[in-house]
N, C-alpha and C. Protein backbone atom coordinates (compact mmCIF):
# COMPACT_ATOMS: atom_id res chain seq x y z
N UNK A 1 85.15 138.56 103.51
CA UNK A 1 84.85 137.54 102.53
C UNK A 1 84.96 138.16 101.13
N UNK A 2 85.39 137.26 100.22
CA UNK A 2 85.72 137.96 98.85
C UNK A 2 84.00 137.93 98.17
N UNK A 3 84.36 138.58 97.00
CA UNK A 3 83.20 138.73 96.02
C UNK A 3 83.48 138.35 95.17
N UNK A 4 82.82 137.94 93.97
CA UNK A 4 82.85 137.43 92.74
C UNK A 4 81.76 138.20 91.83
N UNK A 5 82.01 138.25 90.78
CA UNK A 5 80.98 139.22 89.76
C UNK A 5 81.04 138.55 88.57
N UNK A 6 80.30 137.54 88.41
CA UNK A 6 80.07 136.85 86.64
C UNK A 6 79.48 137.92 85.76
N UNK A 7 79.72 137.92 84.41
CA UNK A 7 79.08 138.74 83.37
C UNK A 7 78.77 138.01 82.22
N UNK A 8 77.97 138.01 81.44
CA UNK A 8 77.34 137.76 80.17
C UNK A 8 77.11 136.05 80.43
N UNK A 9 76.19 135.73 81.51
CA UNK A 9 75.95 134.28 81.64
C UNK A 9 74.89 134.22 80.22
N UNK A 10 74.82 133.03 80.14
CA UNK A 10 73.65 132.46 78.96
C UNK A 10 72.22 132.59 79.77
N UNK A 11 71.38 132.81 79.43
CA UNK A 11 69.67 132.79 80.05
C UNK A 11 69.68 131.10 80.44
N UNK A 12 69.64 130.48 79.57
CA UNK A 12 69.76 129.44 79.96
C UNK A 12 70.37 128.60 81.00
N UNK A 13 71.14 128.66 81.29
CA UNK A 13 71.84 128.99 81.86
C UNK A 13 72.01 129.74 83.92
N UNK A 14 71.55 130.20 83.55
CA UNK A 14 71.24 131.51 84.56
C UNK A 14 69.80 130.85 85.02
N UNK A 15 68.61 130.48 84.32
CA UNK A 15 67.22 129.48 84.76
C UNK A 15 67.53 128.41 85.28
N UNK A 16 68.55 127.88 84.65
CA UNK A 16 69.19 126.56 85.56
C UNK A 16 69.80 126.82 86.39
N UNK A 17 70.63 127.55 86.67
CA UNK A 17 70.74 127.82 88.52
C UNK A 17 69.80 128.40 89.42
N UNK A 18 68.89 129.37 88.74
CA UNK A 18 67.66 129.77 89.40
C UNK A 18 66.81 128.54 89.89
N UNK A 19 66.46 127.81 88.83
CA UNK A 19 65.85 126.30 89.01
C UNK A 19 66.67 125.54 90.25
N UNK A 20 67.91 125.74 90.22
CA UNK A 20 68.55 124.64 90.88
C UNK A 20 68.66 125.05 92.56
N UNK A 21 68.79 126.35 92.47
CA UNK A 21 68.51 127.46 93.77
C UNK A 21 67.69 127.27 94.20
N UNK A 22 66.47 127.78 93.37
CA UNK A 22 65.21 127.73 93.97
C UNK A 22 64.82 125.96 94.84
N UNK A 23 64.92 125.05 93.97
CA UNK A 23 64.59 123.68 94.46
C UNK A 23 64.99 123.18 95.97
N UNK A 24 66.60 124.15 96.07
CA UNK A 24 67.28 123.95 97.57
C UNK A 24 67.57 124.66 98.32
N UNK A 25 66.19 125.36 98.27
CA UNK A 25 66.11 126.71 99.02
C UNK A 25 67.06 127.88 99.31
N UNK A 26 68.13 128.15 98.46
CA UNK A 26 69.40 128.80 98.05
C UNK A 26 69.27 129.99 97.25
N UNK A 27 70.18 130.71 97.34
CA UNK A 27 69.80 132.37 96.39
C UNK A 27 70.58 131.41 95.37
N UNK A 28 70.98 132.35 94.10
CA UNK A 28 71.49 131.75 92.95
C UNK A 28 73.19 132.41 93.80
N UNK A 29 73.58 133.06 94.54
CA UNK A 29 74.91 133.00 94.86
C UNK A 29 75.16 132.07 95.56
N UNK A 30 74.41 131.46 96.59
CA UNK A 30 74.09 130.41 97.41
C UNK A 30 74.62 129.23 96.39
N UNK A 31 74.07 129.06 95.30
CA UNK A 31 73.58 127.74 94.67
C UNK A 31 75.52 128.09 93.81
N UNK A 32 75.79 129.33 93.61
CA UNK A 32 76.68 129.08 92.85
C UNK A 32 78.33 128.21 93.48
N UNK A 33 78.52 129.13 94.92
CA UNK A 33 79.24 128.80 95.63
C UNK A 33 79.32 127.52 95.85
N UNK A 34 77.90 126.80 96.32
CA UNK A 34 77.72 125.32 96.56
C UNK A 34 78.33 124.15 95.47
N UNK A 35 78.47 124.63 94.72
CA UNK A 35 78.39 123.98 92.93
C UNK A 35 79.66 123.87 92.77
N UNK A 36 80.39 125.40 92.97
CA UNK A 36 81.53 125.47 93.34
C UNK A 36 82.55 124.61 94.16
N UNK A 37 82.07 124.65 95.27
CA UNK A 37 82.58 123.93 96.31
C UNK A 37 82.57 122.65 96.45
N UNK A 38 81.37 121.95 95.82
CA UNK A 38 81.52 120.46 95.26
C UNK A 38 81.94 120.41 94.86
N UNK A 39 82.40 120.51 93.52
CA UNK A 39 83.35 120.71 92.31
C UNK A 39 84.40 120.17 92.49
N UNK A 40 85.47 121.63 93.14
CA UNK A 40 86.40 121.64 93.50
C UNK A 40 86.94 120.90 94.77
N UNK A 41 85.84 120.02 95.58
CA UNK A 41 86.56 119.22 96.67
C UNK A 41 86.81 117.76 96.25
N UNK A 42 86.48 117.66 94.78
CA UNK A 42 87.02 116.42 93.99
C UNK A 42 88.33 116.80 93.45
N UNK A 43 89.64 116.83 93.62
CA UNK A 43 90.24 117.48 92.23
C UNK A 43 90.55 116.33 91.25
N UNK A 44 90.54 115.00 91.72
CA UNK A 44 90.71 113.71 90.99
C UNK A 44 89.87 114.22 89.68
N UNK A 45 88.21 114.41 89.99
CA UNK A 45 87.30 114.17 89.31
C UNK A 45 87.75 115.35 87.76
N UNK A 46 88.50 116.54 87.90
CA UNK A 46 88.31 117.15 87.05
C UNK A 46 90.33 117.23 86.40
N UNK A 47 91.09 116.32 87.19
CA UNK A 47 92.39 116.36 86.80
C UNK A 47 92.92 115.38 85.29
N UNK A 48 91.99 114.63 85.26
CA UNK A 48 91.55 113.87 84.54
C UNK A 48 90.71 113.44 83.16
N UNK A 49 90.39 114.24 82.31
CA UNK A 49 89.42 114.41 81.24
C UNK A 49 88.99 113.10 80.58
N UNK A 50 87.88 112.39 80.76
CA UNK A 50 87.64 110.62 80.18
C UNK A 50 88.26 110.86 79.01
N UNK A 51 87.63 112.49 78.05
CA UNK A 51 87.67 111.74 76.87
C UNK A 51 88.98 112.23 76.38
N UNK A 52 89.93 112.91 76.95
CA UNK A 52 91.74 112.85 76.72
C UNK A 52 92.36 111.78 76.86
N UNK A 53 91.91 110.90 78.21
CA UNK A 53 92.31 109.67 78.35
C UNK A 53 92.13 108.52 76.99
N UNK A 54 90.44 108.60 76.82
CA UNK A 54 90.63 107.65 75.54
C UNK A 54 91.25 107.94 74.40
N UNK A 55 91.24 108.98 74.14
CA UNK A 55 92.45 109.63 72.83
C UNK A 55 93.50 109.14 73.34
N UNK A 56 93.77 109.35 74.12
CA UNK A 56 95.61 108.88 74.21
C UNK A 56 95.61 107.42 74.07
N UNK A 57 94.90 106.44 74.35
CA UNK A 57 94.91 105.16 73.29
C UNK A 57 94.58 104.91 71.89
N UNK A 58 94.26 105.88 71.56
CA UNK A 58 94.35 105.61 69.83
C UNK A 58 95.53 105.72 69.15
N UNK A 59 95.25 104.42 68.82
CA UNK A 59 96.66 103.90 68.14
C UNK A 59 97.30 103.42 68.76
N UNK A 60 97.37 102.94 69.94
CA UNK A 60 98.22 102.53 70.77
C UNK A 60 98.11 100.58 70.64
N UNK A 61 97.22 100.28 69.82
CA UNK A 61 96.23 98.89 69.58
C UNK A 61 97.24 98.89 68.20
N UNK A 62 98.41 97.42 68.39
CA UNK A 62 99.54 97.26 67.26
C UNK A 62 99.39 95.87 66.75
N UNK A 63 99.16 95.92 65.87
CA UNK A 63 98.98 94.29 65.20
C UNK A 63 100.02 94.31 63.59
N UNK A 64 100.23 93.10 63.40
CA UNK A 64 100.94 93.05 62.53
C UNK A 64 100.03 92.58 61.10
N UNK A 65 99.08 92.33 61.22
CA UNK A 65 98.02 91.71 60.43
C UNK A 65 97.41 92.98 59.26
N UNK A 66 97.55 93.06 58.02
CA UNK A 66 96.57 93.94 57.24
C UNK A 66 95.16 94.50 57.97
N UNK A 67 94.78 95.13 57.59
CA UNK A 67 93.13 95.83 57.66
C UNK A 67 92.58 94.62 57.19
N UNK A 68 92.24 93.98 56.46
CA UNK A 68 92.28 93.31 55.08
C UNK A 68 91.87 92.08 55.91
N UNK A 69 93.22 91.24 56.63
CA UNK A 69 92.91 90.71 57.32
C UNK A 69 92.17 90.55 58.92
N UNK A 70 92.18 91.94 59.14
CA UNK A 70 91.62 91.29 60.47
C UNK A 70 90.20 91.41 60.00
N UNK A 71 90.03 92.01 58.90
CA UNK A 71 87.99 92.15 58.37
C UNK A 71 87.93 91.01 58.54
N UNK A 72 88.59 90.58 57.51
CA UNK A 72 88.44 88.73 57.60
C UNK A 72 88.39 87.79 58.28
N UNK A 73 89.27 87.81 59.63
CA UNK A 73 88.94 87.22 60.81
C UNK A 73 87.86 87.86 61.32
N UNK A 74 87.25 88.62 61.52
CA UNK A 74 85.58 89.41 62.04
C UNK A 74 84.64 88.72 61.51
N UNK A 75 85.10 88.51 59.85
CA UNK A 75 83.69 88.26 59.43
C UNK A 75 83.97 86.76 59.45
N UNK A 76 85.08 86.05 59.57
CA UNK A 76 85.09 84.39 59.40
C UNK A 76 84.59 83.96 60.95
N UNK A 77 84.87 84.79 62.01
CA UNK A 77 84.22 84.48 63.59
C UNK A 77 83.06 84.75 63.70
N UNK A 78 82.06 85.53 62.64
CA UNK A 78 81.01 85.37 63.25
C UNK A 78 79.64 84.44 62.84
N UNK A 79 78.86 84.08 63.54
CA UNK A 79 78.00 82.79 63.75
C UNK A 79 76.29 83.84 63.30
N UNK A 80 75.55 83.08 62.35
CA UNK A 80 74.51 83.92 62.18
C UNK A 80 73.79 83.42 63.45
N UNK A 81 72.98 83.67 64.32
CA UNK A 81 72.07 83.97 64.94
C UNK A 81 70.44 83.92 64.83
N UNK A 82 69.63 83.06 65.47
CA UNK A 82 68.44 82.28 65.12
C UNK A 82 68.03 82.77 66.57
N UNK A 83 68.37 84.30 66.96
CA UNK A 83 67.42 84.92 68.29
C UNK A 83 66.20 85.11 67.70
N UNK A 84 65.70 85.47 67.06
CA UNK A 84 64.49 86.02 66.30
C UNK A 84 63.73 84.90 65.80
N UNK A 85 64.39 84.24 65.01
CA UNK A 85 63.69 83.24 64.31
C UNK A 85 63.66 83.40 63.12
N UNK A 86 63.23 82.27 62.46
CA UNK A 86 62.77 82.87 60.76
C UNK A 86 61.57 83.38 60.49
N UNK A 87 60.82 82.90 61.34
CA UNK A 87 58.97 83.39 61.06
C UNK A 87 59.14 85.01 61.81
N UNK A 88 59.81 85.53 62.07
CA UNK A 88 59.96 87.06 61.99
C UNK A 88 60.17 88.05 60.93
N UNK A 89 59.53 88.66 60.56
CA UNK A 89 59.33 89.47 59.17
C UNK A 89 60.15 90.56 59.67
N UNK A 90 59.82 91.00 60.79
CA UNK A 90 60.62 92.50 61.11
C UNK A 90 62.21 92.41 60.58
N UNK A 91 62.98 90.89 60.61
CA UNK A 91 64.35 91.34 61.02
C UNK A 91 64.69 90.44 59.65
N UNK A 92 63.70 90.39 58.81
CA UNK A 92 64.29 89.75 57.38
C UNK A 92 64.56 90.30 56.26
């Protein structure tokens, strides 16, 4: 079986796998392997980055309309709202 040798973990770090070990009755190599091995039996989960994905739609949203105008359609669509009430001081 191979070995592995981490160096300069964070304390922090290092308590949270102790913590996470300890809770599931696991050494911290135990707990690391395990972590490991979840991990990596997704590869969908990590082939994928959410937030690369949403970058790659910016800008991709094409209108022919000014800035200018679409404020203007925002602010001409919207309806004031009588959730609160008027006898509410908080939201006046």
């Amino acid at each position: 079986m191979a070995n592995l040798q981490v160096k300069d973990i964070d304390e922090k770090l290092y308590d949270t796998l102790r913590r996470l070990a300890s809770n599931d009755r696991r050494s911290i190599s135990q707990e690391v392997v395990y972590i490991l091995q979840k991990y990596l039996s997704k590869p969908h989960s990590f082939e994928r980055n959410p937030t690369d994905e949403f970058l790659k739609l910016s800008g991709s949203w094409e209108d022919d309309r000014s800035e200018d105008e679409i404020v203007s359609e925002i602010y001409s669509n919207r309806r004031n709202s009588t959730r609160f009430g008027s006898d509410d001081e908080l939201f006046d």
